[in-house]
Protein backbone atom coordinates (compact mmCIF):
# COMPACT_ATOMS: atom_id res chain seq x y z
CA UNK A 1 78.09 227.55 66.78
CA UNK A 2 76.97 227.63 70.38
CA UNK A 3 74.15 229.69 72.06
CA UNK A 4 76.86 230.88 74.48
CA UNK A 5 76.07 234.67 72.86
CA UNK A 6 71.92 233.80 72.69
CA UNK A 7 69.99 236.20 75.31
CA UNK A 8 67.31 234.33 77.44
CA UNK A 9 64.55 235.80 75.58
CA UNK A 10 65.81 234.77 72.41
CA UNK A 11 66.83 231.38 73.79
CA UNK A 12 63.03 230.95 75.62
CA UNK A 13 61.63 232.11 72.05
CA UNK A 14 63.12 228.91 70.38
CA UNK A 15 62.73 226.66 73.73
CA UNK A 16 58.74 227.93 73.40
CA UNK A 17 58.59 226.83 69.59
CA UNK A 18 60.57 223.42 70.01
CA UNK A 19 58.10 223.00 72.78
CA UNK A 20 55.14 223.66 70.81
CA UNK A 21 57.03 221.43 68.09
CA UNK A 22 56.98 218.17 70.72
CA UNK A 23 53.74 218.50 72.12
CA UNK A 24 52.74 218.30 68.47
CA UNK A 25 54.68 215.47 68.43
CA UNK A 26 53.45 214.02 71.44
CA UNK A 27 49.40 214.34 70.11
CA UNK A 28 50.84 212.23 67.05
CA UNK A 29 52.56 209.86 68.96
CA UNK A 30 49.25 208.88 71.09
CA UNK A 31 47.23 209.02 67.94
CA UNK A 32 49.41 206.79 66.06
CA UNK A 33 49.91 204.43 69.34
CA UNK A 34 46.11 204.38 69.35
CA UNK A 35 45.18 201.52 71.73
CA UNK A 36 48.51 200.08 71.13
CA UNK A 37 50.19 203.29 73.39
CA UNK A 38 50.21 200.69 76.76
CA UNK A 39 52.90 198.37 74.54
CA UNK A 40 56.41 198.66 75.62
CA UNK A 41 57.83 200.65 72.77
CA UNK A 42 54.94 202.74 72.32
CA UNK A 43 55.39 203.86 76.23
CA UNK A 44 59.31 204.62 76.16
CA UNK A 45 58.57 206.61 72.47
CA UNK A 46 55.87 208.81 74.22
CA UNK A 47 58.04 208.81 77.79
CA UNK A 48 60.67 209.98 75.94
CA UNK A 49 58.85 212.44 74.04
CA UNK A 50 56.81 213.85 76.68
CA UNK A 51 59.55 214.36 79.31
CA UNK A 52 61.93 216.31 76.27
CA UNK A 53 58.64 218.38 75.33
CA UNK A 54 58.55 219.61 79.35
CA UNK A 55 62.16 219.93 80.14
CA UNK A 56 62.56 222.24 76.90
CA UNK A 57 60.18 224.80 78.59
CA UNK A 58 62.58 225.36 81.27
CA UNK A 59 63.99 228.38 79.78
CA UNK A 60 60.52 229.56 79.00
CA UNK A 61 59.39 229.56 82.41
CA UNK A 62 62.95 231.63 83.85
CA UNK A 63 62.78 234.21 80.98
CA UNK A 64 59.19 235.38 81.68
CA UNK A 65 58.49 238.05 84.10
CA UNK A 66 55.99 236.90 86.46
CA UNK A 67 56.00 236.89 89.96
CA UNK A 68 58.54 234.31 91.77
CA UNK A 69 55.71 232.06 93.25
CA UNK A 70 54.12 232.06 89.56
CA UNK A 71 57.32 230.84 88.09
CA UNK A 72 57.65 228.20 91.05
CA UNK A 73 53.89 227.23 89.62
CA UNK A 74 55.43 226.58 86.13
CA UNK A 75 58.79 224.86 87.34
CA UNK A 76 56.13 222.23 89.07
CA UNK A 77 54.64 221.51 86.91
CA UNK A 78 57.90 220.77 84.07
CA UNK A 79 59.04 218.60 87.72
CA UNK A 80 55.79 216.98 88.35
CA UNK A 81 54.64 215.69 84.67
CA UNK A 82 58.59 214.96 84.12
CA UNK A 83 58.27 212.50 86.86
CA UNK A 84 54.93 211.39 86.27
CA UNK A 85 55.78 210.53 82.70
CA UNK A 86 59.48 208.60 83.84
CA UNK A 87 57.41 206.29 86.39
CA UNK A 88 55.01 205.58 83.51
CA UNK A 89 58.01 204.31 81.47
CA UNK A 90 59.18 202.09 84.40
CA UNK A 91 54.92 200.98 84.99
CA UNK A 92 53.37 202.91 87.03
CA UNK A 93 49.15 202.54 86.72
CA UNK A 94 48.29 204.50 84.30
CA UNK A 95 45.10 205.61 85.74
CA UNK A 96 47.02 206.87 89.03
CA UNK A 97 49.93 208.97 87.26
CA UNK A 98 46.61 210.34 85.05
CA UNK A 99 45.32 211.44 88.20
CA UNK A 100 48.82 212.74 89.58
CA UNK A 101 48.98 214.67 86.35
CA UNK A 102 46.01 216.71 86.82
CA UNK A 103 47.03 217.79 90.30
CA UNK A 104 50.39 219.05 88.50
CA UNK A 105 47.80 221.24 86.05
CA UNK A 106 46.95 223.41 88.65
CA UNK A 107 50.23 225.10 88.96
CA UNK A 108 50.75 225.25 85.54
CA UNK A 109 47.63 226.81 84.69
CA UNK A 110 48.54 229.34 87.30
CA UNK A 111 51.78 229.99 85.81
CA UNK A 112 50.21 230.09 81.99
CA UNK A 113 47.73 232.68 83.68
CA UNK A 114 50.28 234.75 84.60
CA UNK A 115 52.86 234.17 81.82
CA UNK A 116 49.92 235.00 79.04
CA UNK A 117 49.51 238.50 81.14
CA UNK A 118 52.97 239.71 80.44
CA UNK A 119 53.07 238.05 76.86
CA UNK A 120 50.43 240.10 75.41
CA UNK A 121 48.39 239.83 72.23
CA UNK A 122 47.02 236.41 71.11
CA UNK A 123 49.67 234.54 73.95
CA UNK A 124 47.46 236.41 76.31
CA UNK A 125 44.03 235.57 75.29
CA UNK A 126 44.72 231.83 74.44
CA UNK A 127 46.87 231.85 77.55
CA UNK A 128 43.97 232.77 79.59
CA UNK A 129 41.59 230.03 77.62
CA UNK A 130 44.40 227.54 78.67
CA UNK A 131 44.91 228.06 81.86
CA UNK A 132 40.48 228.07 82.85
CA UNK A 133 40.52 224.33 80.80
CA UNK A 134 43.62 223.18 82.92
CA UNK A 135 42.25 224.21 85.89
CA UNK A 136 38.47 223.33 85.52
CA UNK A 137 39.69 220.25 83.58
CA UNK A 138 41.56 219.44 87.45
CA UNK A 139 38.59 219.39 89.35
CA UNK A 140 35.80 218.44 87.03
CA UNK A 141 37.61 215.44 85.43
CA UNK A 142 35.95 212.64 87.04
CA UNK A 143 32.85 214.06 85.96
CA UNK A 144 33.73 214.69 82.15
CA UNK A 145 33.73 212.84 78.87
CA UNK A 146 37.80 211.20 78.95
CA UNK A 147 38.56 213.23 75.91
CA UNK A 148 38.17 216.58 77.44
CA UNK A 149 41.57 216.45 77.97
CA UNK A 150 42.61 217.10 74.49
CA UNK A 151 40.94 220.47 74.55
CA UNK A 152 43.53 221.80 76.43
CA UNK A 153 46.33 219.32 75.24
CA UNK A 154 45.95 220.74 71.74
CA UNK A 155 46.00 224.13 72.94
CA UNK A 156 49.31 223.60 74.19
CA UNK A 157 51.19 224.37 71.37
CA UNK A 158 49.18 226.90 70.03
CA UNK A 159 50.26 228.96 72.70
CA UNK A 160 53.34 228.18 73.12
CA UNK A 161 53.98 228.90 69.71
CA UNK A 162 52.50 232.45 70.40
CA UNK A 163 54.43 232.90 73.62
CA UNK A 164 57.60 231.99 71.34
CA UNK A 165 56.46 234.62 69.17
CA UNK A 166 56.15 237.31 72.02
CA UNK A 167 58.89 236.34 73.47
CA UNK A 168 60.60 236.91 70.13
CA UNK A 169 59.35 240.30 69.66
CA UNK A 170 59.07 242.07 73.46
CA UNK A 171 60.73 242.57 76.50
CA UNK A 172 58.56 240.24 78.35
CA UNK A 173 61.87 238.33 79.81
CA UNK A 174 63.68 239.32 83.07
């Protein structure tokens, strides 16, 4: 059975929660690699899973109703750690992508703003919390412990699990 009869809420609903599902997977994958993650296997595992736990969200970012510069925001930053994570598989430096990557957190934390706004509820108030550590976690990185990062990294699913969850219940698609 297709999703040829799924509506785009219902279809960014499950997109949002197999989303949620791979950046879960994504946190185990790095904390199994552990220092081994720079190995060859390790790096296409994690490539792999990072780019499908991005691309996924597509739907996510078309069903919600915020403005079209927003959206743009959120469809940069699917394009931007996408490509970042692909020329890390073919050996980029790791330390340059890392610093790509944070540029490509501003527009998604603009887009999270906004998206949490329409979602409501919890998706709006851990939205919100998301978006400030994306975008403060941008600018103040150099100047923060390394593993700031996973504040917002874990946080990742946990809203996108509740923006699954809104999406699931509301009329917060287009």
């Amino acid at each position: 059975m297709g999703n040829s009869g799924m509506g785009s809420t219902q279809l960014a609903s499950r997109c949002a929660y197999a989303g949620a599902a791979l950046f879960i997977a994504l946190i185990a994958a790095f904390r199994v690699a552990g220092p081994n993650a720079s190995a060859t296997g390790w790096v296409i595992v994690i490539g792999v899973v990072a780019v499908t736990s991005h691309l996924v969200l597509l739907p996510v970012v078309g069903a919600i109703d915020v403005p079209s510069w927003a959206r743009a925001g959120g469809y940069s930053w699917i394009a931007i750690d996408v490509m970042l994570n692909i020329a890390t598989v073919n050996g980029a430096d790791g330390e340059l992508m890392s610093a790509l990557r944070l540029g490509g957190h501003v527009p998604a934390a603009l887009w999270i703003a906004f998206a949490a706004s329409r979602l409501g509820g919890a998706a709006r108030e851990v939205g919100a919390l998301l978006a400030a550590m994306l975008m403060v976690h941008a600018f103040a990185s150099p100047w923060v412990p390394a593993w700031v990062i996973y504040l917002p990294f874990v946080t990742i699913p946990i809203w996108l699990t509740l923006a699954g969850r809104s999406l699931g219940r509301s009329g917060a698609a287009t």
